[in-house]
Protein backbone atom coordinates (compact mmCIF):
# COMPACT_ATOMS: atom_id res chain seq x y z
CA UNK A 1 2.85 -124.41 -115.10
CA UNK A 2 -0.96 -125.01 -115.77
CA UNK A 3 -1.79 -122.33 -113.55
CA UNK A 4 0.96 -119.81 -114.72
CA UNK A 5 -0.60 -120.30 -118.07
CA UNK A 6 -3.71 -119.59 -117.06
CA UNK A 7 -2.53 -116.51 -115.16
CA UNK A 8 -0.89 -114.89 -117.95
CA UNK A 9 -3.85 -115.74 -120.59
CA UNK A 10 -6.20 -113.91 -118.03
CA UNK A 11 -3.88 -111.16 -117.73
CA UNK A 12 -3.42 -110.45 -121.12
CA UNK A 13 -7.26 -111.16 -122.29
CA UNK A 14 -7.86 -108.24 -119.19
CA UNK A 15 -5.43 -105.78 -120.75
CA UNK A 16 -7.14 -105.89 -123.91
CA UNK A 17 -10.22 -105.22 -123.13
CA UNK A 18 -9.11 -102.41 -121.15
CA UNK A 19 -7.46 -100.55 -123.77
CA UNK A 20 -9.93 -100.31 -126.60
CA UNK A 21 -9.52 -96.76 -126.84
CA UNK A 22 -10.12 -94.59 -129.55
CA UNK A 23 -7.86 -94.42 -132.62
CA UNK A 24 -6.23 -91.15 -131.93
CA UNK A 25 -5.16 -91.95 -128.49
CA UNK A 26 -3.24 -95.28 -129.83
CA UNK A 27 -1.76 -93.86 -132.66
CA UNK A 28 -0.98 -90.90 -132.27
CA UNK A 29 2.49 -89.13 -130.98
CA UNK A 30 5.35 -91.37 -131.12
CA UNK A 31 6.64 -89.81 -128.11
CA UNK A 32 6.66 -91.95 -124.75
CA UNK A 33 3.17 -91.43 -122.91
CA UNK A 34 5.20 -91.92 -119.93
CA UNK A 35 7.78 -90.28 -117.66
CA UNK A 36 11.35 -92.10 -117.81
CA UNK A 37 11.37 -94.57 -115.07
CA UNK A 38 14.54 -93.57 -113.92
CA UNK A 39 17.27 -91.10 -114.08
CA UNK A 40 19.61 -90.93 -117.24
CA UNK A 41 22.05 -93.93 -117.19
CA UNK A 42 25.56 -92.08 -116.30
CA UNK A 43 28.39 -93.30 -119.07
CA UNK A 44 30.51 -94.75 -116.25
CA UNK A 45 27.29 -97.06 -115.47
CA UNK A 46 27.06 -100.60 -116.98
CA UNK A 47 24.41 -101.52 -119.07
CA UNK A 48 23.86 -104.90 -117.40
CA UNK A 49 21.92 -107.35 -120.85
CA UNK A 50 19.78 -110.61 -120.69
CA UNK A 51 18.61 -112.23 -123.71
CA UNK A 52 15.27 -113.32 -124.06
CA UNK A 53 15.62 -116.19 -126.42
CA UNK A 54 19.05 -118.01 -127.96
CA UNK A 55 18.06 -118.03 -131.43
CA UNK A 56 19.88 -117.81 -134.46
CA UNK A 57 19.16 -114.64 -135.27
CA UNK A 58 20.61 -113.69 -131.92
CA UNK A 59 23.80 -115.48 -132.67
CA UNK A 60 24.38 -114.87 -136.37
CA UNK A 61 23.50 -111.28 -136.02
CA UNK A 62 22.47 -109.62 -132.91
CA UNK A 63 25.11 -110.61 -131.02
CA UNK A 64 27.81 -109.76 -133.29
CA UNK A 65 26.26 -105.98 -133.32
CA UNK A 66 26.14 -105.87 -129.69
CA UNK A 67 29.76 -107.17 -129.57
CA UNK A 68 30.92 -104.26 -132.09
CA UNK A 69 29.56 -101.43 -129.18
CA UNK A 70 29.71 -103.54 -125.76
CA UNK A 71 33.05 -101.62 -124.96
CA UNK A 72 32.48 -97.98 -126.75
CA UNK A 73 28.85 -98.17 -124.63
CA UNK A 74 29.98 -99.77 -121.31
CA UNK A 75 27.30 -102.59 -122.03
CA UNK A 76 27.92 -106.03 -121.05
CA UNK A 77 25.63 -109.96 -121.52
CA UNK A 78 25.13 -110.95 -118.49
CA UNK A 79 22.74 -113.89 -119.20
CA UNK A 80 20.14 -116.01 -120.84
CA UNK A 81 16.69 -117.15 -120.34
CA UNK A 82 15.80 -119.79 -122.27
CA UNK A 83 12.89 -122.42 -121.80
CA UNK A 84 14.76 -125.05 -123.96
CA UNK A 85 17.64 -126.92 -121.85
CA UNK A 86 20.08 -127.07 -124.62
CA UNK A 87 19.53 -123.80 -125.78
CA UNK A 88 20.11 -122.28 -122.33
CA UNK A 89 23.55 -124.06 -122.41
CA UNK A 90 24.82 -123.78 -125.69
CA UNK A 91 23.69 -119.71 -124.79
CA UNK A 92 25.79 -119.65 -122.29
CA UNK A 93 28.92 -121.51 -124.14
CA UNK A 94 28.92 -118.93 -126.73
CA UNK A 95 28.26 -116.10 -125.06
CA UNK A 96 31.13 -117.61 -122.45
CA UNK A 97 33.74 -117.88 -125.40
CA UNK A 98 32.68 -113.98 -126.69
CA UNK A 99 32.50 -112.11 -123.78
CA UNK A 100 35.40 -114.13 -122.07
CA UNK A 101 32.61 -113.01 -118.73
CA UNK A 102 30.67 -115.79 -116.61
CA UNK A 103 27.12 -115.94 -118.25
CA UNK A 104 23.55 -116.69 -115.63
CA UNK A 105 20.99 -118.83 -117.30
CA UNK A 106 17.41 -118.84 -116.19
CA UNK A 107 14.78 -121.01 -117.30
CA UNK A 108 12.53 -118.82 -118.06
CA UNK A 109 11.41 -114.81 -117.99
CA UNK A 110 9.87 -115.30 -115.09
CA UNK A 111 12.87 -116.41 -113.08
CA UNK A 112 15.28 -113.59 -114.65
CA UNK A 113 13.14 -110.81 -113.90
CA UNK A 114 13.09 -112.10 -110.14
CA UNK A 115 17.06 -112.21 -110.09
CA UNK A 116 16.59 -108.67 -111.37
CA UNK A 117 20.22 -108.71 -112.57
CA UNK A 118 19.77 -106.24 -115.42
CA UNK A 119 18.83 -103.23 -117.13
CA UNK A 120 17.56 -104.12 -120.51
CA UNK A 121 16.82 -107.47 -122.88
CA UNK A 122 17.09 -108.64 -126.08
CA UNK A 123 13.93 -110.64 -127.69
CA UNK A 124 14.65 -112.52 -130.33
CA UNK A 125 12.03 -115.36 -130.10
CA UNK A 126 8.97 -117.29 -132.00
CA UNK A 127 7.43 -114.69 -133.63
CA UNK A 128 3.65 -114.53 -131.77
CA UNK A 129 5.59 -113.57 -128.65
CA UNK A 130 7.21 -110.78 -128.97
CA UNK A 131 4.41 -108.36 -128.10
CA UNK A 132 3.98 -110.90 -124.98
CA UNK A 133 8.00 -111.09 -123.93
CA UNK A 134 7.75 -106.90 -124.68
CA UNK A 135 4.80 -106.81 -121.56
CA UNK A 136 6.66 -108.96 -119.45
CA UNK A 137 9.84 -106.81 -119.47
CA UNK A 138 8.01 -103.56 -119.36
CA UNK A 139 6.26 -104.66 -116.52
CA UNK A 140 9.56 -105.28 -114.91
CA UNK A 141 11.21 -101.86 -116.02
CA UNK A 142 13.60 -103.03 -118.33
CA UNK A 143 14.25 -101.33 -121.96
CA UNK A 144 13.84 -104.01 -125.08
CA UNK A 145 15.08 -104.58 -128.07
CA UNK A 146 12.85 -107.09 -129.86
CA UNK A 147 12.69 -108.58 -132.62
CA UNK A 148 9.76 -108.07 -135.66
CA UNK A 149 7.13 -108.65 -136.49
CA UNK A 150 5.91 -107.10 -132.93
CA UNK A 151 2.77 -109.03 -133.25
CA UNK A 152 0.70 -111.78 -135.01
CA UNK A 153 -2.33 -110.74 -133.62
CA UNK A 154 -4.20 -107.05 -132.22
CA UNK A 155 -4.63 -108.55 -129.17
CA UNK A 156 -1.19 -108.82 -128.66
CA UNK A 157 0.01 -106.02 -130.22
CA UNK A 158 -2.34 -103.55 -128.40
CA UNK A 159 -1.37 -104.91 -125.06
CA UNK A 160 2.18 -104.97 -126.38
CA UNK A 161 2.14 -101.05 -126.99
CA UNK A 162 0.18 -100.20 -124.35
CA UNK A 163 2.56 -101.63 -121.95
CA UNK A 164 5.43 -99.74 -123.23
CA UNK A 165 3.47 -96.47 -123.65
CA UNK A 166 2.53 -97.05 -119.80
CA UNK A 167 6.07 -98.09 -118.48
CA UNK A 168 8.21 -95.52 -120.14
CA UNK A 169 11.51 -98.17 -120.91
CA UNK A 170 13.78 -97.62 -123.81
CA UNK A 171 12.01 -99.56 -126.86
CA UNK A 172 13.33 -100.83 -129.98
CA UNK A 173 11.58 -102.42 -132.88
CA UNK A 174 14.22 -104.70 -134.84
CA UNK A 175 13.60 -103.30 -137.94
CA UNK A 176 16.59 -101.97 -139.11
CA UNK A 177 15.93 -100.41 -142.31
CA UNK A 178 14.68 -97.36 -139.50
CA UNK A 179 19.03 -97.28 -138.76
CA UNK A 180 19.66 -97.30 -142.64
CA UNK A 181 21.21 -94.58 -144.52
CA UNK A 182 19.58 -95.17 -147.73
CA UNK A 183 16.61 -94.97 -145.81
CA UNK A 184 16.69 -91.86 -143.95
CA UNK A 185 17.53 -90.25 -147.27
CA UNK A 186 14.77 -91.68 -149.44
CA UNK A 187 12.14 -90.54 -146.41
CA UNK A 188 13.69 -87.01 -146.36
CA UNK A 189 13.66 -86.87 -150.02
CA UNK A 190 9.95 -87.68 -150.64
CA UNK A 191 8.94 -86.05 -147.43
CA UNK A 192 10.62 -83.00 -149.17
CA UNK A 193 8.00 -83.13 -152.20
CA UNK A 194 11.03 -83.08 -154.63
CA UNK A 195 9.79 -87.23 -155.26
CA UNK A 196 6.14 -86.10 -155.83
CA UNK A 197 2.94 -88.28 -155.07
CA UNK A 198 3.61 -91.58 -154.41
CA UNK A 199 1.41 -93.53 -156.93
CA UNK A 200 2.75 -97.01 -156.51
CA UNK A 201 4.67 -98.93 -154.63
CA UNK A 202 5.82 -102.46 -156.14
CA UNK A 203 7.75 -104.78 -153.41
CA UNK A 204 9.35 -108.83 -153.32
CA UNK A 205 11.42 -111.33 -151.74
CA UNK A 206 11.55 -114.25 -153.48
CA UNK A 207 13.98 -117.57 -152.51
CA UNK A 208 14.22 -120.87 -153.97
CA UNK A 209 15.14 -122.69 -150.59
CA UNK A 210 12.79 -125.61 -149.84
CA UNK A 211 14.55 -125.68 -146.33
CA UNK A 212 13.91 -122.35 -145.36
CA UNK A 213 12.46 -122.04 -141.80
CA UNK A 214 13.01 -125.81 -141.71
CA UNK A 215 15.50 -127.47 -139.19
CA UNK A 216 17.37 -130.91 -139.95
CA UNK A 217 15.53 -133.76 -138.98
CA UNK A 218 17.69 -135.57 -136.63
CA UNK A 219 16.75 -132.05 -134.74
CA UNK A 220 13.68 -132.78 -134.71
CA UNK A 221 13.67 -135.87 -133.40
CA UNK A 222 16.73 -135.27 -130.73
CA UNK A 223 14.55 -132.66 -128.78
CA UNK A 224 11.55 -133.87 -126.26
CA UNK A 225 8.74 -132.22 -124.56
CA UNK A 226 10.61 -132.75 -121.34
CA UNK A 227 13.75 -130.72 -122.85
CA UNK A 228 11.77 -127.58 -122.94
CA UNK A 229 8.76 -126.04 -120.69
CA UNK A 230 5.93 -126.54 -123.86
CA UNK A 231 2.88 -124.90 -121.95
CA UNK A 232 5.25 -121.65 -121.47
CA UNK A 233 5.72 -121.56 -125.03
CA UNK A 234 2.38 -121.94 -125.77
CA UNK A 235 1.96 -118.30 -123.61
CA UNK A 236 -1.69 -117.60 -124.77
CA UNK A 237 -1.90 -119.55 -128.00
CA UNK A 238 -4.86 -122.14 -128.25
CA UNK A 239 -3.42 -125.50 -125.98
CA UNK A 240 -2.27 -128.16 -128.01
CA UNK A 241 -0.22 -131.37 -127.53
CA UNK A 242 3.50 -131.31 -127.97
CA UNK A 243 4.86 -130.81 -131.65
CA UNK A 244 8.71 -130.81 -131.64
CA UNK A 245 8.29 -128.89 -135.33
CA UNK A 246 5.32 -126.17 -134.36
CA UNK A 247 8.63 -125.27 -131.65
CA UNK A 248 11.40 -126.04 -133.70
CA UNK A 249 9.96 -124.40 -137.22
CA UNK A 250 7.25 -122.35 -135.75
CA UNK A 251 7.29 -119.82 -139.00
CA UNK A 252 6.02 -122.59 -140.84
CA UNK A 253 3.14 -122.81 -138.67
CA UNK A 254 -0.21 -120.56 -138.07
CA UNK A 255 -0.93 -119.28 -135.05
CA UNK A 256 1.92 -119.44 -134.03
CA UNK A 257 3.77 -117.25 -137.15
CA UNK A 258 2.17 -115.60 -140.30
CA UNK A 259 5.08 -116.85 -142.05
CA UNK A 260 6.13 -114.67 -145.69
CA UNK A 261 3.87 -111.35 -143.68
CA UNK A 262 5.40 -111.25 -140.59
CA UNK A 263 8.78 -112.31 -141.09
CA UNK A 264 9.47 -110.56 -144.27
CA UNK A 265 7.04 -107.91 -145.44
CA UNK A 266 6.71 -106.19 -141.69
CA UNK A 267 10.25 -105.28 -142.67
CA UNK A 268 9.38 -103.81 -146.30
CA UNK A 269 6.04 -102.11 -145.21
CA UNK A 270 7.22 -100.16 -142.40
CA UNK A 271 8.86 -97.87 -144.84
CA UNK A 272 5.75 -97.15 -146.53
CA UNK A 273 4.29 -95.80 -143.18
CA UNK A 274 7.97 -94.13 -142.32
CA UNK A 275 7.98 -92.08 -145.66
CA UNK A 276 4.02 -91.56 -145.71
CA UNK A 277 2.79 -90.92 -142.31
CA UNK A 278 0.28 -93.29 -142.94
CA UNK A 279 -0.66 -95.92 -139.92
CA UNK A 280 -1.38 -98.50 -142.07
CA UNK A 281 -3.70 -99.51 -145.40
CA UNK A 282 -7.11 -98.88 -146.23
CA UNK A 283 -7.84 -101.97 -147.17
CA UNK A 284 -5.56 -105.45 -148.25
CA UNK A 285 -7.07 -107.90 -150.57
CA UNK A 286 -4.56 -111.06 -151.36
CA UNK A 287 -4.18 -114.75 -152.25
CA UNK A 288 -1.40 -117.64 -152.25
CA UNK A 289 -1.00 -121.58 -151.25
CA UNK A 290 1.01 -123.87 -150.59
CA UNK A 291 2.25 -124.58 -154.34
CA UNK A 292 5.04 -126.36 -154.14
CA UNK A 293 6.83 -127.56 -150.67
CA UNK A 294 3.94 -129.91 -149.28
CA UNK A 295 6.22 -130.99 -146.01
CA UNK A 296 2.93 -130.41 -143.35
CA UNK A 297 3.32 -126.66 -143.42
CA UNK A 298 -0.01 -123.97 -142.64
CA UNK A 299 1.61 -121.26 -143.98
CA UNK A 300 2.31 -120.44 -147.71
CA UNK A 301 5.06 -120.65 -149.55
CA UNK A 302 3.80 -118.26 -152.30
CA UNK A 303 1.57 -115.11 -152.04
CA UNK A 304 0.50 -111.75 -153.67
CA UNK A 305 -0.93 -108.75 -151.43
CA UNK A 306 -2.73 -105.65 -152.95
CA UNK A 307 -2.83 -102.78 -150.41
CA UNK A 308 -4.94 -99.84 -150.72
CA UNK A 309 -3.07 -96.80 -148.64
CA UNK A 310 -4.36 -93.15 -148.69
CA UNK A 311 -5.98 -90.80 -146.21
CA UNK A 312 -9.51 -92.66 -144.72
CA UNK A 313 -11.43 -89.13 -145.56
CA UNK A 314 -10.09 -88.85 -149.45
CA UNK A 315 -10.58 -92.22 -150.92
CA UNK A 316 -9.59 -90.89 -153.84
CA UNK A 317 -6.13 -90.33 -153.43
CA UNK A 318 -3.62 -92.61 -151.96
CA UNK A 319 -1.82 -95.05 -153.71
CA UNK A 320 -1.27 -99.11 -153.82
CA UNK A 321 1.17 -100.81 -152.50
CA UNK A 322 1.84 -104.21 -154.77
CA UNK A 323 3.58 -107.15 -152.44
CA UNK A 324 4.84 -110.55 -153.26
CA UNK A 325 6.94 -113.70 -152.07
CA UNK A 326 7.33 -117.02 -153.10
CA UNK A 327 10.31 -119.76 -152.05
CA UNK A 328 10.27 -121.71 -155.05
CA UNK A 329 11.86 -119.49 -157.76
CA UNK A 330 14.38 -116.84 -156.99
CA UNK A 331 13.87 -114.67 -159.68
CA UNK A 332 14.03 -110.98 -158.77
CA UNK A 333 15.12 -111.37 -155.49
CA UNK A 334 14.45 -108.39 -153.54
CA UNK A 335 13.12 -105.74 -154.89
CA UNK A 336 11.90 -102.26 -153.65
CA UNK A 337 10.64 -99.62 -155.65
CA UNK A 338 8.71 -96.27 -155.34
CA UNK A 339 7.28 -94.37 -158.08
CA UNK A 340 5.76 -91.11 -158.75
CA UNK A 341 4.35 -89.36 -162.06
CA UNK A 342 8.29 -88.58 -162.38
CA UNK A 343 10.19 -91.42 -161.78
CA UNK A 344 10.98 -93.65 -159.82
CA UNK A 345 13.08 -94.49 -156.13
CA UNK A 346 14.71 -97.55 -156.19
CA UNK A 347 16.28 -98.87 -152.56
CA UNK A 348 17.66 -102.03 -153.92
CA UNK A 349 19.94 -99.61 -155.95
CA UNK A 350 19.43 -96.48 -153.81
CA UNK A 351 19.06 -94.27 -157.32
CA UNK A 352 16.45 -91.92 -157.84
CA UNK A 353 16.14 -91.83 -161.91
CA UNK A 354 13.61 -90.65 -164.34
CA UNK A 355 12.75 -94.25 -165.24
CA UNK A 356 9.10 -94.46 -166.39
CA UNK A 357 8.43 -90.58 -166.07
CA UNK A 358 6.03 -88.29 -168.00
CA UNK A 359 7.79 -87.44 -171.37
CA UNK A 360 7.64 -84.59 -173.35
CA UNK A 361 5.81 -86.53 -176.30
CA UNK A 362 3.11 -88.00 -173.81
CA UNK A 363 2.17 -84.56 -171.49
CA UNK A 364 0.67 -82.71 -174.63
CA UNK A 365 -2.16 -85.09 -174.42
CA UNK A 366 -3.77 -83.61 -171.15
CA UNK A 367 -1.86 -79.94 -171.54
CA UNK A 368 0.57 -81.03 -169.00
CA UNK A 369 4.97 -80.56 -169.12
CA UNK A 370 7.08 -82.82 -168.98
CA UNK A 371 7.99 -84.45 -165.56
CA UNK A 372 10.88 -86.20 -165.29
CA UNK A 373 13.10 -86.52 -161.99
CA UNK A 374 16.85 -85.97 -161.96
CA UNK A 375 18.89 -89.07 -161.54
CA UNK A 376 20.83 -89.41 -158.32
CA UNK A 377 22.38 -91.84 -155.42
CA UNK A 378 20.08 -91.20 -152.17
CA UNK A 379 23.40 -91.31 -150.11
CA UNK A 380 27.29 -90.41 -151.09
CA UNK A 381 27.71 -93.16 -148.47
CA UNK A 382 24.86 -95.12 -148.56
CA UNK A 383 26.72 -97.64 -150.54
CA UNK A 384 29.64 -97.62 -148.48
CA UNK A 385 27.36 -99.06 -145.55
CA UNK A 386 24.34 -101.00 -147.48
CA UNK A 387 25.07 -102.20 -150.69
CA UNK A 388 21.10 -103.81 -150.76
CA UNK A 389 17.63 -103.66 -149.49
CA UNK A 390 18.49 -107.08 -148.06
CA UNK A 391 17.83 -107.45 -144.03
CA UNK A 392 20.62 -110.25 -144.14
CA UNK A 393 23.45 -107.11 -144.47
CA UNK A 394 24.87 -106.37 -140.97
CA UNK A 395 25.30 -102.75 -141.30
CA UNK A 396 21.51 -102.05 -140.58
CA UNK A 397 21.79 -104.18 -137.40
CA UNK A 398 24.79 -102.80 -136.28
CA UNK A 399 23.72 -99.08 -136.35
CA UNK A 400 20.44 -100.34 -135.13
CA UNK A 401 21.60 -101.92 -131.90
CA UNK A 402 23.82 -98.77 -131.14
CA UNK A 403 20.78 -96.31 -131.38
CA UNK A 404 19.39 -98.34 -129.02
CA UNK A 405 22.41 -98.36 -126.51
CA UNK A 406 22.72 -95.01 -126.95
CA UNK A 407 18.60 -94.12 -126.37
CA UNK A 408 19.26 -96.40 -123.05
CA UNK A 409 21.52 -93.82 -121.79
CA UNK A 410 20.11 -90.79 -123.33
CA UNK A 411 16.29 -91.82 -122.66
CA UNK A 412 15.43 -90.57 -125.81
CA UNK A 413 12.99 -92.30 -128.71
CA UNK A 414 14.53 -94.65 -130.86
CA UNK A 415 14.58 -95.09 -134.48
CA UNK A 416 12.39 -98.15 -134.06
CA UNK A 417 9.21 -97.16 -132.11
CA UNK A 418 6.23 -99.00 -130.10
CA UNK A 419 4.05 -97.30 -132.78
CA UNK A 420 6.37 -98.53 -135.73
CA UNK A 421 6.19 -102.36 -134.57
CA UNK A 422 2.33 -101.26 -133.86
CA UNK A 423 1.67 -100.27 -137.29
CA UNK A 424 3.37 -102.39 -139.15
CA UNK A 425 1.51 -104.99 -137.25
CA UNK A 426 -1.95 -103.56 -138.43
CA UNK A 427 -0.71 -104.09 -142.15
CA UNK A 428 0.45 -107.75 -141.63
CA UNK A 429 -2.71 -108.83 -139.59
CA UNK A 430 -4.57 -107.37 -142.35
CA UNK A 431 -2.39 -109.61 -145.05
CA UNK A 432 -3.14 -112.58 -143.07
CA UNK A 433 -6.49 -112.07 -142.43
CA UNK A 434 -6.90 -111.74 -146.53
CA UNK A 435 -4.97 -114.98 -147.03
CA UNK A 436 -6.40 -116.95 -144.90
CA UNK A 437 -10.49 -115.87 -145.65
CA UNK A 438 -10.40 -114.60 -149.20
CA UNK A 439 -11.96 -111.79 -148.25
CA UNK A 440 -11.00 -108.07 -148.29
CA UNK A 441 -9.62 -106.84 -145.16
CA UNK A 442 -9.83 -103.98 -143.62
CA UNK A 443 -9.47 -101.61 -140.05
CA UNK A 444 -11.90 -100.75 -137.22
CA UNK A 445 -10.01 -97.57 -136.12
CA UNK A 446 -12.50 -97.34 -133.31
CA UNK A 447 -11.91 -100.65 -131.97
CA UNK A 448 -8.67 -101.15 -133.27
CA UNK A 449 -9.25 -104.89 -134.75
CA UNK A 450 -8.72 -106.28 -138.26
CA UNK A 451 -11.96 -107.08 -140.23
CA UNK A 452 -12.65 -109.90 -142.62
CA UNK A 453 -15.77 -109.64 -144.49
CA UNK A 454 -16.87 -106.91 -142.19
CA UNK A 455 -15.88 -109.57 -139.23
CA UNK A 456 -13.20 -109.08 -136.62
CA UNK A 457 -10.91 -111.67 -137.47
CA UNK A 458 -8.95 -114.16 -135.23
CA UNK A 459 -7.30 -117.17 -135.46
């Protein structure tokens, strides 16, 4: 295991230095660079599944969206790879009772890939290796959904992308807002220029939930380092001894999560690159701490993020972008809201309205009319399928999980693209980087790293 670990930290430390291309070449079409691997998947051909990872967001919410198109799609779980024992047969249990089919388990990647059993994977794993788990099931051919944020670090999330730029599988990034109604309206709308300039953008999640991302003791202490395969885990994270709660509660824990970044804002600050075009900000300048729930954590419980976002060759236009968390009041909830000199867009309630537009008594000051937007619901249905800007709702996920079935047989793009999970990467690297220095951070488009200070920051 020592020497696999070694292996695949070479291997990845290689690919990265390979790839430091220019900025254009990374980011630019969000077509595949590659040629399909194979021939269009026929409809009377099973789609033959492995999951990567029996987590609870696989079994609260992946799986059930699977479940809902396994028949119309002729897609079937076959089996899971899991490096924790009891995970691997508590996997295959459940998956046992809902498919009513015999389920393989494999102890790790490594040993799936060899049984080369199926087409495709689901990731849903610790959040640092999802680029990592992405390059593993490129390199053996098989299309991925997996699970944001698509990387804690640009190491990983260059080799990530470059791997499925290179291989040409089927790629979806979980973030499901891309398969939301609501959502594809409000980009069409501003993309229209019937929204006008984007001048702010003010976004939160806040819980009060002391447990969150925190597993019951008696958890803790059941599971041993000779349950689960630790140095696999570890992939190409800095070695350390065995810590039952850096495996069990991992978000809680830098390097191995950002925490409030990566699992919450990569979903709220991919839309701002969806509806702009934009790759990612200018420039991020935040601050937070651990304020409240002291239980050993690295990773805040409360933060603020400003975000500078406008072309790199006008720096003055653009726009900020406002973001904030905290678990220990949960006052406002969620909230997402876009405004212009006319209004405002609001995706929590999916209404475009007038609300804080230029009045009639106010534009006489600069010789200007009035500019106020009409109010109106983004979707006739919208409401029908997402009722909030909440990732917990099911409906996202669900149509999510069918694009991708569907872009498995088709071979076409996804909603979710390499260069989505890419991007949205760049922003939360750039969040972290600010947290965790103090300084302003900002992007080497050249080199494609995050800077601190003017320094390429790592962890």
């Amino acid at each position: 295991m020592n020497l696999n670990r070694r292996k695949f930290i070479k291997k990845t430390s290689l690919a990265s230095t390979a790839i430091l291309t220019s900025f254009g070449a990374l980011n630019a079409s969000n077509t595949l660079t590659a040629k399909s691997y194979r021939k269009i998947i026929g409809a009377n051909d099973r789609i033959n599944v492995g999951v990567v990872g029996f987590s609870g967001r696989f079994k609260g919410s992946l799986s059930k969206a699977f479940n809902n198109h396994s028949k119309s799609q002729n897609a079937e779980i076959v089996g899971v790879s899991d490096i924790w024992n009891r995970r691997r047969e508590e996997g295959k249990a459940f998956l046992e009772k809902q498919t009513g089919n015999k389920i393989s388990v494999w102890r790790n990647n490594e040993e799936m890939y060899e049984k080369n059993e199926i087409d495709a994977v689901i990731i849903s794993t610790a959040d640092f290796q999802h680029a990592l788990h992405t390059v593993e099931a490129a390199e053996a051919k098989k299309d991925v959904y997996v699970e944001k944020p698509f990387a804690e670090t640009m190491e990983d999330a260059r080799i990530g992308k470059k791997a499925v730029d290179e291989s040409g599988i089927v790629f979806q990034i979980g973030s499901q807002r891309r398969s939301g109604i609501n959502y594809h309206a409000a980009n069409k709308f501003i993309k229209s220029g019937g929204f006008g300039d984007i001048v702010m953008v003010e976004m939160s999640w806040n819980v009060n939930q002391p447990g969150r991302w925190r597993v019951y003791p008696n958890k803790v202490k059941d599971i041993k380092e000779s349950d689960v395969d630790w140095k696999r885990y570890l992939m190409n994270r800095p070695y350390e001894d065995w810590d039952p709660r850096k495996y069990l509660e991992y978000r809680l824990f830098w390097p191995f999560s950002s925490g409030i970044p990566g699992q919450w804002m990569a979903h709220q600050i991919d839309t701002v690159h969806w509806f702009t075009n934009l790759a990612h900000p200018r420039s991020v300048a935040a601050n937070g701490g651990i304020y409240l729930w002291k239980d050993g954590r690295t990773n805040f419980d409360t933060m603020t993020a400003v975000m500078d976002y406008g072309p790199s060759n006008d720096l003055n236009s653009g726009f900020q972008v406002v973001y904030s968390s905290r678990f220990t009041n949960s006052a406002g909830g969620t909230k997402e809201i876009y405004y212009s000199n006319a209004g405002e867009l609001n995706l929590l309630t999916n209404k475009v309205s007038p609300n804080g537009g230029l009045k009639q008594k106010f534009s006489s000051a600069m010789d200007m009319k009035p500019n106020l937007l009409k109010e109106f619901s983004l979707s006739e249905t919208a409401s029908k399928v997402i009722t909030s800007a909440d990732t917990g709702n099911d409906g996202m996920t669900n149509t999510h999980m069918l694009n991708w079935l569907e872009c498995i047989r088709t071979r076409k793009e996804t909603n979710g693209t390499v260069l989505a999970g890419y991007n949205h990467s760049i922003a939360n690297i750039m969040t972290t980087a600010a947290l965790r220095t103090g300084l302003k951070a900002t992007f080497d488009e050249k080199n494609q790293d995050v800077l601190a200070g003017g320094k390429v920051f790592k962890y």
